[in-house]
Protein backbone atom coordinates (compact mmCIF):
# COMPACT_ATOMS: atom_id res chain seq x y z
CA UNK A 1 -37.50 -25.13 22.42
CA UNK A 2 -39.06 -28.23 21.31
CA UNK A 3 -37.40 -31.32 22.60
CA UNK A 4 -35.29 -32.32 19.65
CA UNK A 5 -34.51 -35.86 20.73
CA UNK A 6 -38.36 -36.41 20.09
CA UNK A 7 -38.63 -36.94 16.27
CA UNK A 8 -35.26 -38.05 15.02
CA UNK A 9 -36.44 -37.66 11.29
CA UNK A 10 -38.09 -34.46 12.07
CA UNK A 11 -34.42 -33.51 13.13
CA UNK A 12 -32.68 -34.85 10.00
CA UNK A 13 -35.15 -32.80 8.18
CA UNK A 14 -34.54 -29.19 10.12
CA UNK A 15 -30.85 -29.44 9.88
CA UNK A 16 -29.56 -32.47 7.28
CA UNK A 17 -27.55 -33.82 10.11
CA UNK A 18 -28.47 -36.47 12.77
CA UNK A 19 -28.40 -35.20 16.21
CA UNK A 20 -24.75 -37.07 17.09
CA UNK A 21 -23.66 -34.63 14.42
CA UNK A 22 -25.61 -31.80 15.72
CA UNK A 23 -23.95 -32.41 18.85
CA UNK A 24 -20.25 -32.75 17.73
CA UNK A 25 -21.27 -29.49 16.23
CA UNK A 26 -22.69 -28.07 18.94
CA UNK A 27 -19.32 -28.85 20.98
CA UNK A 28 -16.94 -26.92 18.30
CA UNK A 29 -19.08 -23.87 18.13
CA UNK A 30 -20.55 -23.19 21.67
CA UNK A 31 -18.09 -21.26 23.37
CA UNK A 32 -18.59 -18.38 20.55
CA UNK A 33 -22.40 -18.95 21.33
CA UNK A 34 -22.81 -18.20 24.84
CA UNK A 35 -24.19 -14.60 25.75
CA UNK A 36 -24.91 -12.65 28.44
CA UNK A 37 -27.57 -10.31 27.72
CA UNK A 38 -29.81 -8.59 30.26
CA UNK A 39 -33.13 -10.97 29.43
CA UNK A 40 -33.02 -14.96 29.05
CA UNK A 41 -31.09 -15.72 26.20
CA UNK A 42 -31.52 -18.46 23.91
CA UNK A 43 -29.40 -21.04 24.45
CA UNK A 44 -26.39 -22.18 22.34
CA UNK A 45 -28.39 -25.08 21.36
CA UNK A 46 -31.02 -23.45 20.30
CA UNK A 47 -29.54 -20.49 18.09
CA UNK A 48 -27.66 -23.05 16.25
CA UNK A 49 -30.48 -25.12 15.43
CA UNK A 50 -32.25 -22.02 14.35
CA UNK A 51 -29.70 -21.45 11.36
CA UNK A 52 -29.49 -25.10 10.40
CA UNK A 53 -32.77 -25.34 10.04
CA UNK A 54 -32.60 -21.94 8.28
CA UNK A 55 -29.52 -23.40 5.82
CA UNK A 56 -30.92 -26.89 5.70
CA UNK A 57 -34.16 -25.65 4.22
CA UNK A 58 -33.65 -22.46 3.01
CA UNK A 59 -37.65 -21.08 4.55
CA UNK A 60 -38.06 -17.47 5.48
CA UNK A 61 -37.15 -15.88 8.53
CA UNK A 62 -40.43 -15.08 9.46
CA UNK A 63 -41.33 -18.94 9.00
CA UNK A 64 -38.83 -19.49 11.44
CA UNK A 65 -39.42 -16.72 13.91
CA UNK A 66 -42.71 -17.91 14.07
CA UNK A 67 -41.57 -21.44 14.68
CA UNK A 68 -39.17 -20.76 17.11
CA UNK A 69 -40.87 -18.06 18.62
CA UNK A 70 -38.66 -15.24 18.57
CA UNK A 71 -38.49 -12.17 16.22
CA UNK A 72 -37.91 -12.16 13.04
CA UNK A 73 -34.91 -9.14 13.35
CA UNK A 74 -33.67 -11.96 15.96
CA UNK A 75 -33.98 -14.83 13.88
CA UNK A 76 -31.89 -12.93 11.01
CA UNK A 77 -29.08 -11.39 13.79
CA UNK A 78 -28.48 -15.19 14.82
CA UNK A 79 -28.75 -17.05 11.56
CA UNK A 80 -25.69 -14.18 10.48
CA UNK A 81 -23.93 -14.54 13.61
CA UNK A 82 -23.95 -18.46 13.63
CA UNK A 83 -22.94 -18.52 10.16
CA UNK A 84 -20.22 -16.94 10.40
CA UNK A 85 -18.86 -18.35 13.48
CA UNK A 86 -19.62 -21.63 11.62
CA UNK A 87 -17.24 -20.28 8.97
CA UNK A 88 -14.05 -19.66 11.26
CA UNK A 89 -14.81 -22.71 13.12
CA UNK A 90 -14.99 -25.53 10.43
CA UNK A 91 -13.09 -23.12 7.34
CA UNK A 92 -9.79 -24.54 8.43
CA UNK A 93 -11.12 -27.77 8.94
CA UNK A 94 -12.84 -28.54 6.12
CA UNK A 95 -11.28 -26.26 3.29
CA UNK A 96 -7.40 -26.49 4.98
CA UNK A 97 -4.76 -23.79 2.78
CA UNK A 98 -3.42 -26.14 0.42
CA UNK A 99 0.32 -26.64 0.61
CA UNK A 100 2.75 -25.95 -2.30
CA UNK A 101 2.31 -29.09 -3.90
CA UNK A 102 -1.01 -29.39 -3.62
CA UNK A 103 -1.02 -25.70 -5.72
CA UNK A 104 1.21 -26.99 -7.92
CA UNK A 105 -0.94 -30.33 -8.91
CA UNK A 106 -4.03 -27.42 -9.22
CA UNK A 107 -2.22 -25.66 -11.67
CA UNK A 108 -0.96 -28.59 -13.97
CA UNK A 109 -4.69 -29.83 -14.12
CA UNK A 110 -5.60 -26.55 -14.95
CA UNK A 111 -2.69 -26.01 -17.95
CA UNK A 112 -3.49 -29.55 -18.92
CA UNK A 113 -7.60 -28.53 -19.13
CA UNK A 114 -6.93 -25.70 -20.81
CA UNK A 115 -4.66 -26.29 -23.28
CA UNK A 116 -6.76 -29.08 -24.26
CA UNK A 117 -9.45 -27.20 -24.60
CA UNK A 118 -7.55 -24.81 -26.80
CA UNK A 119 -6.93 -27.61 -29.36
C-alpha cells in the first residue's frame, strides 16, 4: 500500500475525509476487518481505504484493482463487505431510532405539509 501519510490532499481526495478521520474510522471498524486467511491478507487499513476511495469517487473496480493491486472479484468482495460493516457500525450512530416524540414532531410536520399542500 502506498504510504498514505505522504500526500495529505491526495488522501482527502481518495476518501473525502482527512486521515485523523480515517483513523477514528479505522478504530470503530477494525475488529470486523481482521482476517485470517491462508495467504497475506490485506490489512484492515488497507481494505477500508479501498472502499472509501471506491465511495468517495465512485471509479470502477477494475480502476481500483489496478490501483491497489489486487483483483478486481477482490476489490468488489471488500468494497461489499466494508460497506456493510460500515453500516452496522456508524447506523446507530449516525441515524439513532428516533424516540416517540421525535415520531410524533415527524408526523405533525408531515400533516402540517400536507394539508397545506392540499389547500
Amino acid at each position: 500500500m502506498k504510504n498514505i501519510d505522504a500526500d495529505f490532499k491526495q488522501f482527502f481526495k481518495y476518501t473525502r475525509m482527512t486521515l485523523d478521520v480515517f483513523e477514528e474510522l479505522l478504530k470503530l471498524v477494525k475488529e470486523n476487518l481482521q482476517k485470517t486467511p491462508s495467504k497475506k491478507p490485506l490489512s484492515p487499513a488497507h481494505r477500508l481505504l479501498i472502499t472509501l476511495h471506491y465511495l468517495a469517487e465512485g471509479c470502477s473496480m477494475q480502476k481500483l484493482a489496478w490501483y491497489y493491486r489486487v483483483g478486481k472479484s477482490t476489490v468488489h468482495y471488500i468494497i461489499n463487505e466494508i460497506a456493510e460493516v460500515l453500516w452496522d457500525k456508524l447506523c446507530p450512530i449516525v441515524l439513532p431510532e428516533p424516540t416517540k416524540e421525535q415520531f410524533k414532531k415527524i408526523l405533525d410536520r408531515t400533516i402540517f405539509i400536507t394539508k397545506k399542500d392540499s389547500v
